[in-house]
C-alpha atoms as a PDB file:
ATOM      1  CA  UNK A   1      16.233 -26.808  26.437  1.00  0.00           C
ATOM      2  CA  UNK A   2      16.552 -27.452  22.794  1.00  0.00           C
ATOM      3  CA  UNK A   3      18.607 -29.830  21.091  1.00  0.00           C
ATOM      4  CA  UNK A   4      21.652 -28.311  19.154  1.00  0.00           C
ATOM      5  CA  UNK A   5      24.195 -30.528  17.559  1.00  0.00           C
ATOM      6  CA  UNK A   6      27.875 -29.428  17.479  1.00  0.00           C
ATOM      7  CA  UNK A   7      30.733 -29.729  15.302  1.00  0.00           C
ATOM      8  CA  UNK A   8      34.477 -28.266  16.263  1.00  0.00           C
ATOM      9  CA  UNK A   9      37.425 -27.760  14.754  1.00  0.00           C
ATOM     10  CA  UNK A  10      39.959 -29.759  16.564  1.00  0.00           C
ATOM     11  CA  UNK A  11      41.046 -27.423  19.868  1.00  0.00           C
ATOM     12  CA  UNK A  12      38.306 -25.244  19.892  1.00  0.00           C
ATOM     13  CA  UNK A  13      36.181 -25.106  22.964  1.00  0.00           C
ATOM     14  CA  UNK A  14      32.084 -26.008  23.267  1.00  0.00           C
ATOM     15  CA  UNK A  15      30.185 -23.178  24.331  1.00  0.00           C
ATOM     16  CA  UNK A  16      29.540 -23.224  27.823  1.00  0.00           C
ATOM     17  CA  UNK A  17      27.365 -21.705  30.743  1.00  0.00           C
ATOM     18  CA  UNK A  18      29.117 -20.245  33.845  1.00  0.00           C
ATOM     19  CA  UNK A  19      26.472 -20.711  36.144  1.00  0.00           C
ATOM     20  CA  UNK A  20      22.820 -22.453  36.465  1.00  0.00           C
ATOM     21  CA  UNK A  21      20.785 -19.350  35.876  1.00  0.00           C
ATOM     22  CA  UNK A  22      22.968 -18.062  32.969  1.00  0.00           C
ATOM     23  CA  UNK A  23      20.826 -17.227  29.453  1.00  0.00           C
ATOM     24  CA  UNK A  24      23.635 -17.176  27.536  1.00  0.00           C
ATOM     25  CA  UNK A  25      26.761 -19.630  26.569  1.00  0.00           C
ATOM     26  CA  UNK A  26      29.879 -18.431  26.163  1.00  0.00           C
ATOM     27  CA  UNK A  27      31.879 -18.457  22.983  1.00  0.00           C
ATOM     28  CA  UNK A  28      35.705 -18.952  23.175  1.00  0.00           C
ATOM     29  CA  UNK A  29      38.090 -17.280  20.737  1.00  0.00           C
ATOM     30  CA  UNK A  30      39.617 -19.602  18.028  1.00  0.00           C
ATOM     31  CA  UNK A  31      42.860 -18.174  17.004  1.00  0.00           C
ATOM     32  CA  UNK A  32      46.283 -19.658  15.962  1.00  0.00           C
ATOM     33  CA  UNK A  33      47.828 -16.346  17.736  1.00  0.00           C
ATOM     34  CA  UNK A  34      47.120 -13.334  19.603  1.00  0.00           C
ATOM     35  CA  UNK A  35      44.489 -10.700  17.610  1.00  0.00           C
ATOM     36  CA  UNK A  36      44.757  -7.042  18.435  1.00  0.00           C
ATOM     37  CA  UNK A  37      41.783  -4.719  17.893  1.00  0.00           C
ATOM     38  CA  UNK A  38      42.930  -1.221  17.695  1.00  0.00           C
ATOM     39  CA  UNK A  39      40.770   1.500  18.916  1.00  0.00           C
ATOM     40  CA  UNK A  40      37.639   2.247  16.439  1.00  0.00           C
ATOM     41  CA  UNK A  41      38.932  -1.121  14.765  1.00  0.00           C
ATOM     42  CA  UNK A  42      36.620  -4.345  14.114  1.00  0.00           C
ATOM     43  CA  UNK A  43      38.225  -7.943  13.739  1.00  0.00           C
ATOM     44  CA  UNK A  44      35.851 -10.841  12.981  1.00  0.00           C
ATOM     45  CA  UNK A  45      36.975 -13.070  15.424  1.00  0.00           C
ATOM     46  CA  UNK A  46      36.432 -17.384  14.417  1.00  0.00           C
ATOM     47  CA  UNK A  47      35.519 -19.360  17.159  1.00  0.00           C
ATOM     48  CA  UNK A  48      36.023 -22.826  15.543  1.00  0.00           C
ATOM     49  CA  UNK A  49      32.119 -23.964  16.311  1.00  0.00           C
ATOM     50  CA  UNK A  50      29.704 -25.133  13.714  1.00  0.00           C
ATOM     51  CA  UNK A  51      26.090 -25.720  15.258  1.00  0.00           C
ATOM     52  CA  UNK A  52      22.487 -27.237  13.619  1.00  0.00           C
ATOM     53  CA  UNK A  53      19.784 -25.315  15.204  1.00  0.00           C
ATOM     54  CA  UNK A  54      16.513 -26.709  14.632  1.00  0.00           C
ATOM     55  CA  UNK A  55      13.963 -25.235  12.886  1.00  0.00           C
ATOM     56  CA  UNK A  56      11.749 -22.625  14.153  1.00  0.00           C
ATOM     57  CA  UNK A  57      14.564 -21.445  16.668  1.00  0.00           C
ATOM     58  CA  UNK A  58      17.326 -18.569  15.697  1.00  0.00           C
ATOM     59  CA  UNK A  59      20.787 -18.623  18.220  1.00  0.00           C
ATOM     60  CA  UNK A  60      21.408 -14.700  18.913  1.00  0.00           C
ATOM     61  CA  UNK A  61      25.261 -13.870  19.561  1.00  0.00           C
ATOM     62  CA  UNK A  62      25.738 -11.134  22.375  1.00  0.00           C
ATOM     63  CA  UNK A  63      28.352  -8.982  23.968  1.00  0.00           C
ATOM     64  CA  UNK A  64      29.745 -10.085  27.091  1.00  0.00           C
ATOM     65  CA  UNK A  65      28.991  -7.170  29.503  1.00  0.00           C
ATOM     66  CA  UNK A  66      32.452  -7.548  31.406  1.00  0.00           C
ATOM     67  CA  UNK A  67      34.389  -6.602  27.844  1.00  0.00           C
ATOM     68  CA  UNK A  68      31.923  -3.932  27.574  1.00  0.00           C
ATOM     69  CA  UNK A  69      32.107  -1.945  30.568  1.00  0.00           C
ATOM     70  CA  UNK A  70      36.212  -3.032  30.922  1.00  0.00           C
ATOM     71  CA  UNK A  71      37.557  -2.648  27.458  1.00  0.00           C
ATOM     72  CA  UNK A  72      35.295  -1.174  25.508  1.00  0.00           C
ATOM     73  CA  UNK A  73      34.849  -4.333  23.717  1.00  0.00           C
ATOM     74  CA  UNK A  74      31.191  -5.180  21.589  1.00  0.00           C
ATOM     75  CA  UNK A  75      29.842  -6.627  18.753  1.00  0.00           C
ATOM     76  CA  UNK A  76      28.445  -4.107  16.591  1.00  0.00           C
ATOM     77  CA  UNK A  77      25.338  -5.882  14.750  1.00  0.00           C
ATOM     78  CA  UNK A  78      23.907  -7.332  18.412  1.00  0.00           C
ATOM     79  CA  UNK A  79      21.901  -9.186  18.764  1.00  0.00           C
ATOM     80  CA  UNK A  80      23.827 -11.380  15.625  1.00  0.00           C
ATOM     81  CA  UNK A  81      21.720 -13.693  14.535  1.00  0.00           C
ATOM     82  CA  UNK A  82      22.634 -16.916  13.540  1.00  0.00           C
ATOM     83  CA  UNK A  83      19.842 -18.774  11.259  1.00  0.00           C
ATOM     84  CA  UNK A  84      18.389 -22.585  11.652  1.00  0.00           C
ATOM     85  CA  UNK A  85      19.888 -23.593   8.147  1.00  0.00           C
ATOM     86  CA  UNK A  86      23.348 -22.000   8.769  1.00  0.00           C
ATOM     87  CA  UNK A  87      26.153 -24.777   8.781  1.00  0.00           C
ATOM     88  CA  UNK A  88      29.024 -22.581   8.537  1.00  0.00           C
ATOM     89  CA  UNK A  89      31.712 -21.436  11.504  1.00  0.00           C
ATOM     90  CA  UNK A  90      30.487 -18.904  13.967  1.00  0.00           C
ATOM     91  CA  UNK A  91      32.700 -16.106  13.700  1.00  0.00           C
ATOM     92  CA  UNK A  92      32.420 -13.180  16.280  1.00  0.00           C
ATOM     93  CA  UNK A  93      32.429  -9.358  14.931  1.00  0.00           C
ATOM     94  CA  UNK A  94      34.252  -7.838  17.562  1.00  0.00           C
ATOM     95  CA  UNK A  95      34.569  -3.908  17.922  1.00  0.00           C
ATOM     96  CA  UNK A  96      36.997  -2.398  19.741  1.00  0.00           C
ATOM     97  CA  UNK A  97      35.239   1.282  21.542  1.00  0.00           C
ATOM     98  CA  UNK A  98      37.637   1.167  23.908  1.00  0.00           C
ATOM     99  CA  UNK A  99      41.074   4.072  24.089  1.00  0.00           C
ATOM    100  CA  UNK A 100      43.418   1.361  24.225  1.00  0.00           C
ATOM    101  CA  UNK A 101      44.143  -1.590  22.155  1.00  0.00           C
ATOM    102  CA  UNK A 102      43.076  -4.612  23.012  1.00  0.00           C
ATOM    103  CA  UNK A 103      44.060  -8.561  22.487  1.00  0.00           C
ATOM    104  CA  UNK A 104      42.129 -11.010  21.902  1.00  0.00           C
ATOM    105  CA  UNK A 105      43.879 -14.274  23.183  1.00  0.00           C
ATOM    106  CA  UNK A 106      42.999 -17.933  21.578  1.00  0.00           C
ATOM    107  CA  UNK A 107      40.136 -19.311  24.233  1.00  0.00           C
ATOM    108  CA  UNK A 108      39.212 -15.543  25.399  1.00  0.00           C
ATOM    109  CA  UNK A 109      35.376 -16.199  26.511  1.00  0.00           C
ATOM    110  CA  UNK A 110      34.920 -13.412  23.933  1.00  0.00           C
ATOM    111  CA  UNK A 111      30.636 -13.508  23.008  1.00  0.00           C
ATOM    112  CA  UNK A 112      27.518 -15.234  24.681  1.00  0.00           C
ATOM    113  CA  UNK A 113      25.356 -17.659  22.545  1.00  0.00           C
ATOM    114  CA  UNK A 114      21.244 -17.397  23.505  1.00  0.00           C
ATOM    115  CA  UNK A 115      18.572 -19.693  21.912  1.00  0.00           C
ATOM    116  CA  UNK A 116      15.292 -17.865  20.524  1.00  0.00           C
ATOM    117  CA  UNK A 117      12.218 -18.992  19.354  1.00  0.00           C
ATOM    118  CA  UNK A 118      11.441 -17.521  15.929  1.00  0.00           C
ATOM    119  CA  UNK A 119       7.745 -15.928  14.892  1.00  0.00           C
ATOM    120  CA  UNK A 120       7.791 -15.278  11.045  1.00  0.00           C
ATOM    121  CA  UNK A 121       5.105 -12.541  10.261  1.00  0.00           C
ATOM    122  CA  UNK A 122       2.750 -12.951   7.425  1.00  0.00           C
ATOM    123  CA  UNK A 123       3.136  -9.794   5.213  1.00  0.00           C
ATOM    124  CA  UNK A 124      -0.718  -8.494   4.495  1.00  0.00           C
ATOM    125  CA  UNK A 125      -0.915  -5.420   1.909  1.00  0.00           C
ATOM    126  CA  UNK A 126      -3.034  -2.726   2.821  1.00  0.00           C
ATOM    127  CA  UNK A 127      -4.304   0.880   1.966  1.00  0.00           C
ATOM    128  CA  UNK A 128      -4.174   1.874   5.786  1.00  0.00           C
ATOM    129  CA  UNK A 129      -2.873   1.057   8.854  1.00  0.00           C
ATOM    130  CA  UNK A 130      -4.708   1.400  12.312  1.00  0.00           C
ATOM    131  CA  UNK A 131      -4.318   5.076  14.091  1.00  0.00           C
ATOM    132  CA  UNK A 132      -2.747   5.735  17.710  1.00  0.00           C
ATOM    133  CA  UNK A 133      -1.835   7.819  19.812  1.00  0.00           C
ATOM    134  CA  UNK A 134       1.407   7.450  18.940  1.00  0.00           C
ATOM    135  CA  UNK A 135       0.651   7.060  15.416  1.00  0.00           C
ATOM    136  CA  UNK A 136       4.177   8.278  13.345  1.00  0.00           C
ATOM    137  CA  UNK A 137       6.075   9.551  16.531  1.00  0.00           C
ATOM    138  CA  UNK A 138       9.676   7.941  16.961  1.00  0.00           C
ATOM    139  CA  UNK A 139      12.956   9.058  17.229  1.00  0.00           C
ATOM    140  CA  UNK A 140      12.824  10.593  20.882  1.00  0.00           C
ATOM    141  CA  UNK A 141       9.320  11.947  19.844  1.00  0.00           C
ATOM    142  CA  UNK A 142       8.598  11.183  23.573  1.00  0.00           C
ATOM    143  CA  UNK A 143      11.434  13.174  24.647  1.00  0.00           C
ATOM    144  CA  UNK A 144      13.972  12.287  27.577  1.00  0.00           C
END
């Protein structure tokens, strides 16, 4: 476990995990009233949470896989990353691939929250990279 401190807006809910084993905590809806999200619409979503994560650690926001397979429901920049020196609300990008609209009701469980270390690379110029077998191949290269 890492440390995270917390700051809410009054009425919004801590994020919490559902069960022992769960990786990630869930991320209630902060809303004054009902939000719909048309069909191929996208609503950022606030959730009325403000964390400090220390440094050297990221917190990635997730789709929850029951308003996936359900409603069509996902966040289209997953994993979102939020960074250690980011103080501001965490607001939820919410896309709606569903066929039907759907609401988004004030504390909805509507994202999960998981805790990452970070690794920053150190960027080394150079005329040439290693060869493999692979080498350039991407893009289904390997096919299906």
């Amino acid at each position: 476990m890492i440390p995270v401190k917390i700051k809410l807006k009054e009425g919004a809910v801590i994020p919490g995990y559902q069960t022992k084993g769960s990786a990630g905590a869930d991320l209630c809806a902060f809303l004054e009233s009902p939000l719909d999200i048309g069909p191929g619409k996208t609503e950022l979503v606030p959730t009325g949470v403000f964390i400090e994560i220390p440094e050297g650690y990221e917190a990635q926001v997730r789709p929850r896989s029951g308003l996936a397979l359900k409603h069509g429901i996902t966040i289209p920049n997953t994993p979102g990353t939020i960074d250690s020196d980011y103080r501001g609300e965490i607001k939820i990008i919410m896309t709606n691939l569903g066929t039907g609209a759907f609401t988004v009701e004030n504390g909805m469980r509507i994202a999960q929250l998981v805790f990452a270390k970070v690794y920053r690379g150190e960027f080394i110029e150079t005329e040439r990279l290693n060869e493999t077998a692979r080498n350039e191949g991407g893009f289904g290269h390997s096919g299906l």
